[in-house]
Protein backbone atom coordinates (compact mmCIF):
# COMPACT_ATOMS: atom_id res chain seq x y z
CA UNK A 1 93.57 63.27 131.93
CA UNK A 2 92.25 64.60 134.98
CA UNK A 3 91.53 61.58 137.82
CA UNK A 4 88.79 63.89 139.10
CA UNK A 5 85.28 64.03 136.86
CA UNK A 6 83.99 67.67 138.04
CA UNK A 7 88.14 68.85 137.47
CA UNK A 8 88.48 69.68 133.90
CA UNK A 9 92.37 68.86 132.61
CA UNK A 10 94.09 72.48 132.23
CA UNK A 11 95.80 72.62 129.12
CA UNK A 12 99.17 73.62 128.44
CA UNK A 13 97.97 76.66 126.38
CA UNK A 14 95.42 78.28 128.83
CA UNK A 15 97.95 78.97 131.63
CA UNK A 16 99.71 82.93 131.41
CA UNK A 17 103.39 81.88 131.07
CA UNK A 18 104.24 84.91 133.63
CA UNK A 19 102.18 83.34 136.27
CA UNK A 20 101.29 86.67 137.17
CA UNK A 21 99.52 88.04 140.24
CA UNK A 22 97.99 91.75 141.26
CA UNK A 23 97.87 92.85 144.34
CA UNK A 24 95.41 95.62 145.04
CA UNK A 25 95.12 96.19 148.94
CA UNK A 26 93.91 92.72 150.65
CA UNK A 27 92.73 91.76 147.42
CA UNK A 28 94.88 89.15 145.33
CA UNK A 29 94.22 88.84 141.50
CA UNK A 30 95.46 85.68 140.07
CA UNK A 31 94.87 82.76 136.83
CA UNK A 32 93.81 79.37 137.89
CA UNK A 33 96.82 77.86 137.24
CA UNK A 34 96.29 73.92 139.15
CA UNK A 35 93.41 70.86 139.93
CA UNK A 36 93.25 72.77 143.25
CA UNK A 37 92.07 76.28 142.22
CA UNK A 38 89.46 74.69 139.44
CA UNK A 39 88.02 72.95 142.14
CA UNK A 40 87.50 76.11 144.10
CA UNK A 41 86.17 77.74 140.76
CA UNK A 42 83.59 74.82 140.18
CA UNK A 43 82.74 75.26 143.81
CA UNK A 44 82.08 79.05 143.89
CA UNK A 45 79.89 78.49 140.12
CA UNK A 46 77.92 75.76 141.04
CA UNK A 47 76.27 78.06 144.38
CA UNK A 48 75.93 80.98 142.78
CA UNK A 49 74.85 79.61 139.22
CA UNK A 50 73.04 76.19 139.92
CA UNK A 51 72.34 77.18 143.72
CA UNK A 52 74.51 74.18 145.53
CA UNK A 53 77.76 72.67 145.31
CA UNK A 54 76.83 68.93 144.18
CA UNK A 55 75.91 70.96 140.95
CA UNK A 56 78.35 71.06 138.44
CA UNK A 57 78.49 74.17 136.50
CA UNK A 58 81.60 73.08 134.16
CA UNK A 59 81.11 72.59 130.47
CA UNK A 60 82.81 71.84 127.27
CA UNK A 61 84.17 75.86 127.36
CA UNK A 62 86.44 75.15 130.97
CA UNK A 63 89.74 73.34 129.47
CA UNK A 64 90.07 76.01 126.96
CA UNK A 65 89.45 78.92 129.03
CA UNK A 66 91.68 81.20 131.51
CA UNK A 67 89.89 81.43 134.94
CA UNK A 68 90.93 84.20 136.91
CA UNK A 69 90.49 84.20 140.89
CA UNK A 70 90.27 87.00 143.57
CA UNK A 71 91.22 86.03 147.03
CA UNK A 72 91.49 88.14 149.76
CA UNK A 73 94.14 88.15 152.63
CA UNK A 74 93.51 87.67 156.17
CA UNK A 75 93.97 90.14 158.81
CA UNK A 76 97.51 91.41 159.29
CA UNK A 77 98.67 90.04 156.02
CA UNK A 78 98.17 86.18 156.44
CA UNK A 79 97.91 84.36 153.53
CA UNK A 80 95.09 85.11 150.97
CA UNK A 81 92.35 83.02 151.81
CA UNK A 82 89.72 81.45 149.92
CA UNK A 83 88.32 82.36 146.54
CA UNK A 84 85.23 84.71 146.75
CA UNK A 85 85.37 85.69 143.00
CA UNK A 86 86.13 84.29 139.61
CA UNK A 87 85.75 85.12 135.59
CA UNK A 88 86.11 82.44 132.74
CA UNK A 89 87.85 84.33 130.21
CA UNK A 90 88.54 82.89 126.31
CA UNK A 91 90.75 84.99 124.28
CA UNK A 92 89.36 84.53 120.28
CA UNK A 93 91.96 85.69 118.33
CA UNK A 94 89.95 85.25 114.66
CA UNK A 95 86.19 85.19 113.55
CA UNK A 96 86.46 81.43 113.50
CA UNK A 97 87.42 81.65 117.13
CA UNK A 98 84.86 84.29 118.34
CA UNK A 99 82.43 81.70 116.73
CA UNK A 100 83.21 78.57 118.57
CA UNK A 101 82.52 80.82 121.89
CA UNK A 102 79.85 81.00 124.61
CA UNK A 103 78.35 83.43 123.27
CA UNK A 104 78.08 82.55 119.91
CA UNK A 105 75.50 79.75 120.88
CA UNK A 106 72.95 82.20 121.24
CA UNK A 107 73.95 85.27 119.24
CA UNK A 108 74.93 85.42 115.57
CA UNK A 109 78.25 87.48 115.78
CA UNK A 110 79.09 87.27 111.91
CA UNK A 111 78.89 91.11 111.82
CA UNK A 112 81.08 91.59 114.59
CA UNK A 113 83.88 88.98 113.97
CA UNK A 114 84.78 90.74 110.91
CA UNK A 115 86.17 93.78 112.63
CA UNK A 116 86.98 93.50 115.79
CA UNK A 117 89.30 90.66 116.55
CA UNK A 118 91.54 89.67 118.47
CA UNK A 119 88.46 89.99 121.44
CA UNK A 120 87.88 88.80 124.94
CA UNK A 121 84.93 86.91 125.70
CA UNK A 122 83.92 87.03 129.43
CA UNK A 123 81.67 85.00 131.17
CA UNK A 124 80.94 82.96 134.25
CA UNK A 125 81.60 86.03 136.12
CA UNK A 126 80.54 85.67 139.95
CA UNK A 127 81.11 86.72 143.33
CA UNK A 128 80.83 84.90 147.05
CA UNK A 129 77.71 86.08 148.23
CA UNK A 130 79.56 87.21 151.45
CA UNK A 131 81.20 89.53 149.56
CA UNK A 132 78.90 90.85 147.00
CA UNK A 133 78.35 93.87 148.62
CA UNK A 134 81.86 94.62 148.61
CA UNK A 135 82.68 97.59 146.56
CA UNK A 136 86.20 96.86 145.69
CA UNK A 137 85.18 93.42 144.82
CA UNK A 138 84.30 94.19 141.14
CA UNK A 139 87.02 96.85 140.74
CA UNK A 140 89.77 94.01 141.28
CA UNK A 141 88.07 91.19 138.56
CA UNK A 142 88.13 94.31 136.28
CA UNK A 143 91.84 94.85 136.66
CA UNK A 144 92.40 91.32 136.62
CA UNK A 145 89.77 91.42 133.28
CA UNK A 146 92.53 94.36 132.03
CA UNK A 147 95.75 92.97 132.27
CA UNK A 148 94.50 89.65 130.24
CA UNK A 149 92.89 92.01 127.69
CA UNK A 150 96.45 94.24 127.12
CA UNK A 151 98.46 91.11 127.57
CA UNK A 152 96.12 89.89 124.20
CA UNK A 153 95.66 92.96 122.93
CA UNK A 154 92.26 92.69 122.71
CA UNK A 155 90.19 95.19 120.74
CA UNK A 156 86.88 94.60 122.58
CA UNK A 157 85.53 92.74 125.50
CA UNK A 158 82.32 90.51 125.29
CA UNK A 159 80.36 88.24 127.13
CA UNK A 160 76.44 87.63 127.87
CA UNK A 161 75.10 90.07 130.67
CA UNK A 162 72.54 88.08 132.29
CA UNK A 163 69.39 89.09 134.76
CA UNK A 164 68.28 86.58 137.34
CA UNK A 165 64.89 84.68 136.38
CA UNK A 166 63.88 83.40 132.93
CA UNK A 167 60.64 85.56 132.66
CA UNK A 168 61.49 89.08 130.57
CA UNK A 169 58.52 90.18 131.88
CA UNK A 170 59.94 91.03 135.15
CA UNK A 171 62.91 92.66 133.49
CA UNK A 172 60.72 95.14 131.25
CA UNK A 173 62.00 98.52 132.29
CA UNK A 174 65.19 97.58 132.37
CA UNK A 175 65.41 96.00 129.27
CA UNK A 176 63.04 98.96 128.24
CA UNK A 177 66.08 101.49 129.34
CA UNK A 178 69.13 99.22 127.26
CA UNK A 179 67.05 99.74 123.92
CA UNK A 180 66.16 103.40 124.72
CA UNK A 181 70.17 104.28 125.71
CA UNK A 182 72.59 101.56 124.75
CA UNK A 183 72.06 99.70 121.85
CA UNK A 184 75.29 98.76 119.75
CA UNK A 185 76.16 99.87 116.34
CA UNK A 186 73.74 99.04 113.61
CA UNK A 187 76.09 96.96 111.62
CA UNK A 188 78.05 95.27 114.75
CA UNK A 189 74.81 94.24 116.50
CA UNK A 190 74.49 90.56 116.42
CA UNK A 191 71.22 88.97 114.92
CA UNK A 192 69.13 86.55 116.74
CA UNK A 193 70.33 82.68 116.88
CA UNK A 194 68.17 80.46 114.92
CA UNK A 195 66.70 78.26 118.04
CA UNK A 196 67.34 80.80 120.94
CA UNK A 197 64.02 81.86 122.85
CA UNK A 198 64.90 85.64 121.60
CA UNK A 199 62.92 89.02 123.04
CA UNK A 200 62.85 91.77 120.60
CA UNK A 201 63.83 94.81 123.29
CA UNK A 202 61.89 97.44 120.29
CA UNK A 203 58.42 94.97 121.34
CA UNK A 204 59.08 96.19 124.98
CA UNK A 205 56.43 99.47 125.74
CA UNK A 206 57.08 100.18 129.19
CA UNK A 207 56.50 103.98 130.73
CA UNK A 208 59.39 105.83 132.00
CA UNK A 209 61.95 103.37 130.61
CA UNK A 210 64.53 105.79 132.47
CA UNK A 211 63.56 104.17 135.50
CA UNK A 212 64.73 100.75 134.21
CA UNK A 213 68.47 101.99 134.62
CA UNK A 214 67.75 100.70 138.75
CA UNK A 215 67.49 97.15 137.47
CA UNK A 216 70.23 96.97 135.74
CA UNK A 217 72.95 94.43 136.98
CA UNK A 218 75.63 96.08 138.91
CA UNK A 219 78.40 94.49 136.51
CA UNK A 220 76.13 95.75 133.10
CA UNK A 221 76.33 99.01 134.47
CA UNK A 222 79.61 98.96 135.06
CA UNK A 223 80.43 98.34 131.19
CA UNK A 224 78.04 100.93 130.40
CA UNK A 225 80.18 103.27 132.14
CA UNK A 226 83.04 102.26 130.38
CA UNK A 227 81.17 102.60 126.79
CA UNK A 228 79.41 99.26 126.42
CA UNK A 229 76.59 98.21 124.50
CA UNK A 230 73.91 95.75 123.79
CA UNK A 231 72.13 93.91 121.13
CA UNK A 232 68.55 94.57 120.34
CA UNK A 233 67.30 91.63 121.52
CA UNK A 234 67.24 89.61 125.34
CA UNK A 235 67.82 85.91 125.26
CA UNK A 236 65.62 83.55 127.71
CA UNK A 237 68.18 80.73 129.13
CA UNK A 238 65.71 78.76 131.09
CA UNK A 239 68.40 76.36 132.15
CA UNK A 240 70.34 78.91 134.40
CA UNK A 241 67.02 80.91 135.07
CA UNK A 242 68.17 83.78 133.22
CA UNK A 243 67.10 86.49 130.44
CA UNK A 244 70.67 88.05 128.87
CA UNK A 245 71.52 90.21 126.34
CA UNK A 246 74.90 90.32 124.63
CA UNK A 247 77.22 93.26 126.16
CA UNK A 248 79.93 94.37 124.07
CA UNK A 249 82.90 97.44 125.01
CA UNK A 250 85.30 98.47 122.74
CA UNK A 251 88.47 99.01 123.91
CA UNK A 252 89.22 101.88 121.94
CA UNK A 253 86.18 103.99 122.72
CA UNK A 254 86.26 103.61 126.51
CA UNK A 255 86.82 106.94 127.55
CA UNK A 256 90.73 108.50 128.06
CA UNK A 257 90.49 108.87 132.07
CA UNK A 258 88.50 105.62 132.56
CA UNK A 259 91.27 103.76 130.38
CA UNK A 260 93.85 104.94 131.58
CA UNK A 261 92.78 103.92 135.12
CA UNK A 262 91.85 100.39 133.93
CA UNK A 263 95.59 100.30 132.69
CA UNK A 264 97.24 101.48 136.15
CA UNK A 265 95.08 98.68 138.00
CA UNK A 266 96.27 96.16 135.29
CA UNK A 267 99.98 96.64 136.03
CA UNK A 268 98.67 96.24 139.97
């Protein structure tokens, strides 16, 4: 067991037995793979997702999870530095799986488990706020994202795309502009969670929904691109201050240029 009580113990079974590493200019893609890289995880969650590092973020889904890390290297080449991004990633292999997950506290994916497993469930995804502007940043998690997924042959990526502060209100248009544009498959959407404080995107009646497509989160956009979708309904999580919707893209209809670009940055 771990001596340290915001360290969670790292499994045998969540480390990548090729230890593997991307390099992608300065950036350097990598799994957590000791104490000293989940501490630098927990520290990058707890600012950006509980807004200061005494704040523990972990939870009962760490020990089981892969977290992968982007560092970047100093100038001429020195040594890659410290982390400024990092995913949780849990790699569900059957419906029972996909239902112990995250996500599966809030949505009911009993529709979706019976198709498209083995699946990728992505979460916790955040970057140093120093760096958030950086343009490359998200283009290295995602080929960090894509060599787990091919390495599990994952069928479909999922996770819960979140906007920040807990009142829908405020996230209307956007919202507004998912239902109008992107809403999953009728028989693959997931149903509300008995429980979860659930907003029915159809009740939204905003003008000019189009307009919504500004306030949508850089990193749901960038799943749109690649074919995503989302359920028809938001979920309030008061505890992290956020409203998310479940965001789902399926590996096999992400278009044939933007896939095979995803795998060329997943062999680095």
């Amino acid at each position: 067991m771990s001596s340290d009580p915001d360290t969670p113990d790292l499994p045998v079974r969540v480390f990548d037995p090729r230890n593997w590493q991307l390099v992608l200019g300065q950036a350097r893609i990598s799994l957590a793979h000791s104490a000293e890289d989940l501490r630098a995880v927990q520290r990058l969650r707890a600012l950006r997702f509980r807004g200061s590092e005494t704040l523990s973020d972990l939870d009962r889904f760490d020990p089981d999870s892969l977290h992968l890390l982007l560092r970047r290297t100093g100038p001429g080449g020195a040594e890659p530095g410290d982390v400024i991004a990092t995913a949780r990633m849990r790699l569900h292999r059957n419906a029972a799986q996909l239902r112990q997950g995250y996500a599966a506290q809030f949505y009911d994916l009993t529709t979706l488990a019976t198709a498209l497993c083995p699946c990728l469930e992505i979460g916790r995804l955040c970057i140093d706020t120093a760096h958030v502007q950086d343009p490359d940043g998200l283009r290295a998690m995602l080929a960090g994202i894509s060599r787990v997924a091919l390495q599990g042959e994952a069928k479909l990526l999922l996770g819960c795309a979140s906007f920040a502060g807990a009142d829908a209100r405020q996230h209307a248009p956007a919202l507004a502009y998912l239902a109008a544009h992107h809403l999953g498959p009728a028989g693959q959407r997931p149903s509300p969670k008995t429980g979860c404080d659930a907003v029915d995107l159809a009740s939204l009646r905003v003008q000019a929904a189009q307009a919504g497509l500004r306030q949508v989160p850089k990193l749901l956009r960038l799943y749109l691109t690649l074919g995503g979708w989302v359920s028809d309904h938001a979920v309030v999580d008061r505890e992290l201050d956020t409203v998310h919707v479940f965001t789902a893209v399926e590996i096999a209809q992400i278009p044939a240029p933007l896939l095979r670009s995803l795998q060329g940055l997943a062999q680095g």
